[in-house]
C-alpha atoms as a PDB file:
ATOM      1  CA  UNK A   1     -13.183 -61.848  22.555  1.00  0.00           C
ATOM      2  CA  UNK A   2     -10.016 -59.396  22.544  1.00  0.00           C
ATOM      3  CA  UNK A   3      -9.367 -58.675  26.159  1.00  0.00           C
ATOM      4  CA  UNK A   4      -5.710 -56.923  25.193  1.00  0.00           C
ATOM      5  CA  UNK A   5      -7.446 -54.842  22.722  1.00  0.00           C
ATOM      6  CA  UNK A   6      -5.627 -56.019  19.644  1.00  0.00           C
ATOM      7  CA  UNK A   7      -5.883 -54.612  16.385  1.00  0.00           C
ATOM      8  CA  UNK A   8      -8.201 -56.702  14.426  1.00  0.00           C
ATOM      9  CA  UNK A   9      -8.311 -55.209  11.101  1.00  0.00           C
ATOM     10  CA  UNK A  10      -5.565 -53.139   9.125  1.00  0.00           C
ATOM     11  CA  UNK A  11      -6.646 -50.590   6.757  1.00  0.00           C
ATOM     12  CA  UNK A  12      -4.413 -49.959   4.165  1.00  0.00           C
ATOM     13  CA  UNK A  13      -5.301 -45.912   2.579  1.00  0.00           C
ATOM     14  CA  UNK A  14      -4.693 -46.009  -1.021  1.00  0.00           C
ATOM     15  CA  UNK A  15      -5.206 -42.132  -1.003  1.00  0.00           C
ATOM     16  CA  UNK A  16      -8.878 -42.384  -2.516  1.00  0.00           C
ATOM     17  CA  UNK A  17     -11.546 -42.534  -0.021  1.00  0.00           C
ATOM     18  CA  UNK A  18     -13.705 -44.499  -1.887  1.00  0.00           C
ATOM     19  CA  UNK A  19     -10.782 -47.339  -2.431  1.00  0.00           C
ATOM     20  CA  UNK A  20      -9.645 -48.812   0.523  1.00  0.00           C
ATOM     21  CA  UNK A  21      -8.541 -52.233   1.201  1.00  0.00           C
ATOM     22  CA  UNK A  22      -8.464 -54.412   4.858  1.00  0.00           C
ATOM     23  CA  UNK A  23      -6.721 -57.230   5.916  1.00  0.00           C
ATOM     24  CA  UNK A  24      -8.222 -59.423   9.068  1.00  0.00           C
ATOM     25  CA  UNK A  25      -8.287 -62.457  10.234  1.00  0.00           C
ATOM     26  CA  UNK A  26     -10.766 -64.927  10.601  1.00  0.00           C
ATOM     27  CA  UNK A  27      -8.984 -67.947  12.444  1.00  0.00           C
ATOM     28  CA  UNK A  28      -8.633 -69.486   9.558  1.00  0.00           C
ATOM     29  CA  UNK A  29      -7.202 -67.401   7.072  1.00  0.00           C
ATOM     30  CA  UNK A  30      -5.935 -63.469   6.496  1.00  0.00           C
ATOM     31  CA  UNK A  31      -8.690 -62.116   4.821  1.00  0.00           C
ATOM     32  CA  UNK A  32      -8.071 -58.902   2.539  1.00  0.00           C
ATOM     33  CA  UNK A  33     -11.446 -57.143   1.227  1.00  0.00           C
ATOM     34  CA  UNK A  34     -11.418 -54.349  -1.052  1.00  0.00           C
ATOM     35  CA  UNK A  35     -13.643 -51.546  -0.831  1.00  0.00           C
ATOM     36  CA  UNK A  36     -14.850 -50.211  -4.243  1.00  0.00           C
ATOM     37  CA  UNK A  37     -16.856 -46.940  -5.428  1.00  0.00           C
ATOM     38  CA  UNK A  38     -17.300 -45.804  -1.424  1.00  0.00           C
ATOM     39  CA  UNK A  39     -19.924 -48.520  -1.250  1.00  0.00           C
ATOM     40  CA  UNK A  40     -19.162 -52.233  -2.208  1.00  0.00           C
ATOM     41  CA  UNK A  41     -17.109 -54.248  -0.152  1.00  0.00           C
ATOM     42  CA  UNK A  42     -15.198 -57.759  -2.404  1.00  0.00           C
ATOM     43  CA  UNK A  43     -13.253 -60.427  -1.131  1.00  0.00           C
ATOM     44  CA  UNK A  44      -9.984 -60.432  -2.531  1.00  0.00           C
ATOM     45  CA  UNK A  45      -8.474 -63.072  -0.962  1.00  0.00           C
ATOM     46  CA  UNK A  46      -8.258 -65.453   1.894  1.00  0.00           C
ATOM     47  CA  UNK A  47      -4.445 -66.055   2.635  1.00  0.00           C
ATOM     48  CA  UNK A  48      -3.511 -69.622   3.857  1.00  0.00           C
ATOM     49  CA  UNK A  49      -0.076 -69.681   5.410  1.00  0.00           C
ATOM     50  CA  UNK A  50       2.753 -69.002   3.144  1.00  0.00           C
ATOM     51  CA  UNK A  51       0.407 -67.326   0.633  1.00  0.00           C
ATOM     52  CA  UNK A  52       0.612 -63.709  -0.762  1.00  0.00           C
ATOM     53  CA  UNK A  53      -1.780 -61.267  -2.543  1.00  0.00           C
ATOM     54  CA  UNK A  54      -0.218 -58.768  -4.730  1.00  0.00           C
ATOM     55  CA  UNK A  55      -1.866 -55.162  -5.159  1.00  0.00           C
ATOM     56  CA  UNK A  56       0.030 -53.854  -8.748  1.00  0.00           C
ATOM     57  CA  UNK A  57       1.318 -50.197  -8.666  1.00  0.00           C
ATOM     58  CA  UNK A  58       0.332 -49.209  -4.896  1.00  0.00           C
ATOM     59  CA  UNK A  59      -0.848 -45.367  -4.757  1.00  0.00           C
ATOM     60  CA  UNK A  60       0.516 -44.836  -7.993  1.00  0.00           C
ATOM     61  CA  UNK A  61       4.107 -45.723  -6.755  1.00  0.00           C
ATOM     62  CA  UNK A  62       4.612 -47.894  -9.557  1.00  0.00           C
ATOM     63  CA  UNK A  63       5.365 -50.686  -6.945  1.00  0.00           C
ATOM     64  CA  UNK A  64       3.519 -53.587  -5.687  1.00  0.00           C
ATOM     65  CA  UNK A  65       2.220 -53.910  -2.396  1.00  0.00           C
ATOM     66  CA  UNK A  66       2.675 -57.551  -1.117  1.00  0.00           C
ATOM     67  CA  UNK A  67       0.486 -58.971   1.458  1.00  0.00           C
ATOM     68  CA  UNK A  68       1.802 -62.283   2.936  1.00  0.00           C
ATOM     69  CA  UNK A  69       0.463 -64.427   5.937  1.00  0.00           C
ATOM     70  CA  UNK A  70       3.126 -65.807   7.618  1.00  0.00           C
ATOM     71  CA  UNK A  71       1.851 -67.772  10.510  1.00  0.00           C
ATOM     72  CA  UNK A  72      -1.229 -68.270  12.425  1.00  0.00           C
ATOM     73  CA  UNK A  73      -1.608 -68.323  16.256  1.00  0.00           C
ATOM     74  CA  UNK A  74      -5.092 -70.179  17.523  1.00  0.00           C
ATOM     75  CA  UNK A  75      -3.811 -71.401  20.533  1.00  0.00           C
ATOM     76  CA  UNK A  76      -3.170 -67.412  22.138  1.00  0.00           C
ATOM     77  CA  UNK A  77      -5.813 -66.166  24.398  1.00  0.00           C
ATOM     78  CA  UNK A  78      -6.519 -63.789  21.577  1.00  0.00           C
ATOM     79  CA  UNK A  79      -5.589 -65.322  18.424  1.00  0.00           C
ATOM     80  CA  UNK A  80      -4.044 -63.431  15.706  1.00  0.00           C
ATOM     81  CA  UNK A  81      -2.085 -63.930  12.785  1.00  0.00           C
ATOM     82  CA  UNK A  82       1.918 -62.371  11.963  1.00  0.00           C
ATOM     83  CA  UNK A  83       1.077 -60.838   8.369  1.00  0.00           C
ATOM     84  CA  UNK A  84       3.791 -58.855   5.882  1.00  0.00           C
ATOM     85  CA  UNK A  85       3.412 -55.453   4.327  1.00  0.00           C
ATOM     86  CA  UNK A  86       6.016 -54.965   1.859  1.00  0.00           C
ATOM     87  CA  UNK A  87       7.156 -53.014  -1.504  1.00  0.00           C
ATOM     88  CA  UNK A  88       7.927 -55.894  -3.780  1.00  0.00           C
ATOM     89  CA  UNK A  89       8.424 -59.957  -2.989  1.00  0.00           C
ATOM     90  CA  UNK A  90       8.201 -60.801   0.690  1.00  0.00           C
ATOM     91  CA  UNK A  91       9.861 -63.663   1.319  1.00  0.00           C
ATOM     92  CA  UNK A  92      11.311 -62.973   4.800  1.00  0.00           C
ATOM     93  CA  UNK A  93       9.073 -64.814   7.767  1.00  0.00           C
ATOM     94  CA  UNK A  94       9.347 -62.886  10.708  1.00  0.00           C
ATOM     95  CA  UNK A  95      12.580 -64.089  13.114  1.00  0.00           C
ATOM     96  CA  UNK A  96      12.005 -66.204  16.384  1.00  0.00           C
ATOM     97  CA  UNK A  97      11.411 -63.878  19.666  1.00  0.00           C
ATOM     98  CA  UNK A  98      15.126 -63.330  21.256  1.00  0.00           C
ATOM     99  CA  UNK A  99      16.968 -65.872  22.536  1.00  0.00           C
ATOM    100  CA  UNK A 100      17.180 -66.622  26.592  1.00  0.00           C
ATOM    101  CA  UNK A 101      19.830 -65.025  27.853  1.00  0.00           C
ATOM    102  CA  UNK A 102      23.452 -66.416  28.153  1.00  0.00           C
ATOM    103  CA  UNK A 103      24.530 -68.073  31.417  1.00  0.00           C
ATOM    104  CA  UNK A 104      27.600 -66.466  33.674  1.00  0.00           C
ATOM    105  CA  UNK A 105      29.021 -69.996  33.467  1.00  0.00           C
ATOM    106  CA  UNK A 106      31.422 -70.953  30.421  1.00  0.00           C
ATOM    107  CA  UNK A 107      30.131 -73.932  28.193  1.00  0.00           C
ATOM    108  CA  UNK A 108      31.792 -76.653  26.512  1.00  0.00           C
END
């Protein structure tokens, strides 16, 4: 069910066809499955909140890509989960959605 047409799975290129790796979410946890040779698929991990996966020397960059799950939404219409794509450590959660806005009133 994905009435707003969400994205449900990222694929991350690594520049080799038959390498690939995807990151989804099963309501439970962010999933991220590695594609090998161009024709076996392997769990590499099933993120619980908080957790990270590290992928060593991303496309050769001689950095590591980090992939974090930061929180988990069931209670949406379409669930999803906020996941982190970074160069390095992640330890940044995303920020709270902006603040209401201020009132023409002075306070004390």
């Amino acid at each position: 069910n994905n009435p707003e047409n969400r994205p449900t799975v990222l694929v991350l290129e690594t520049g080799n066809p038959k390498e690939q790796w995807y990151v989804g979410y099963n309501d439970v946890t962010v999933t991220v499955a590695k594609l090998e040779d161009g024709a076996r698929y392997s769990l590499a991990a099933a993120l619980h909140v908080g957790e990270s996966l590290e992928i060593p020397n991303w496309r050769g960059t001689g950095m590591d890509m980090v992939i974090t799950a930061h929180s988990l939404n069931r209670q949406s219409s379409v669930p999803y989960a906020a996941v982190g794509l970074a160069f390095g450590p992640d330890s940044e959660a995303p920020t709270d959605g902006p603040t209401p806005s201020p009132s023409d009133r002075p306070t004390e």
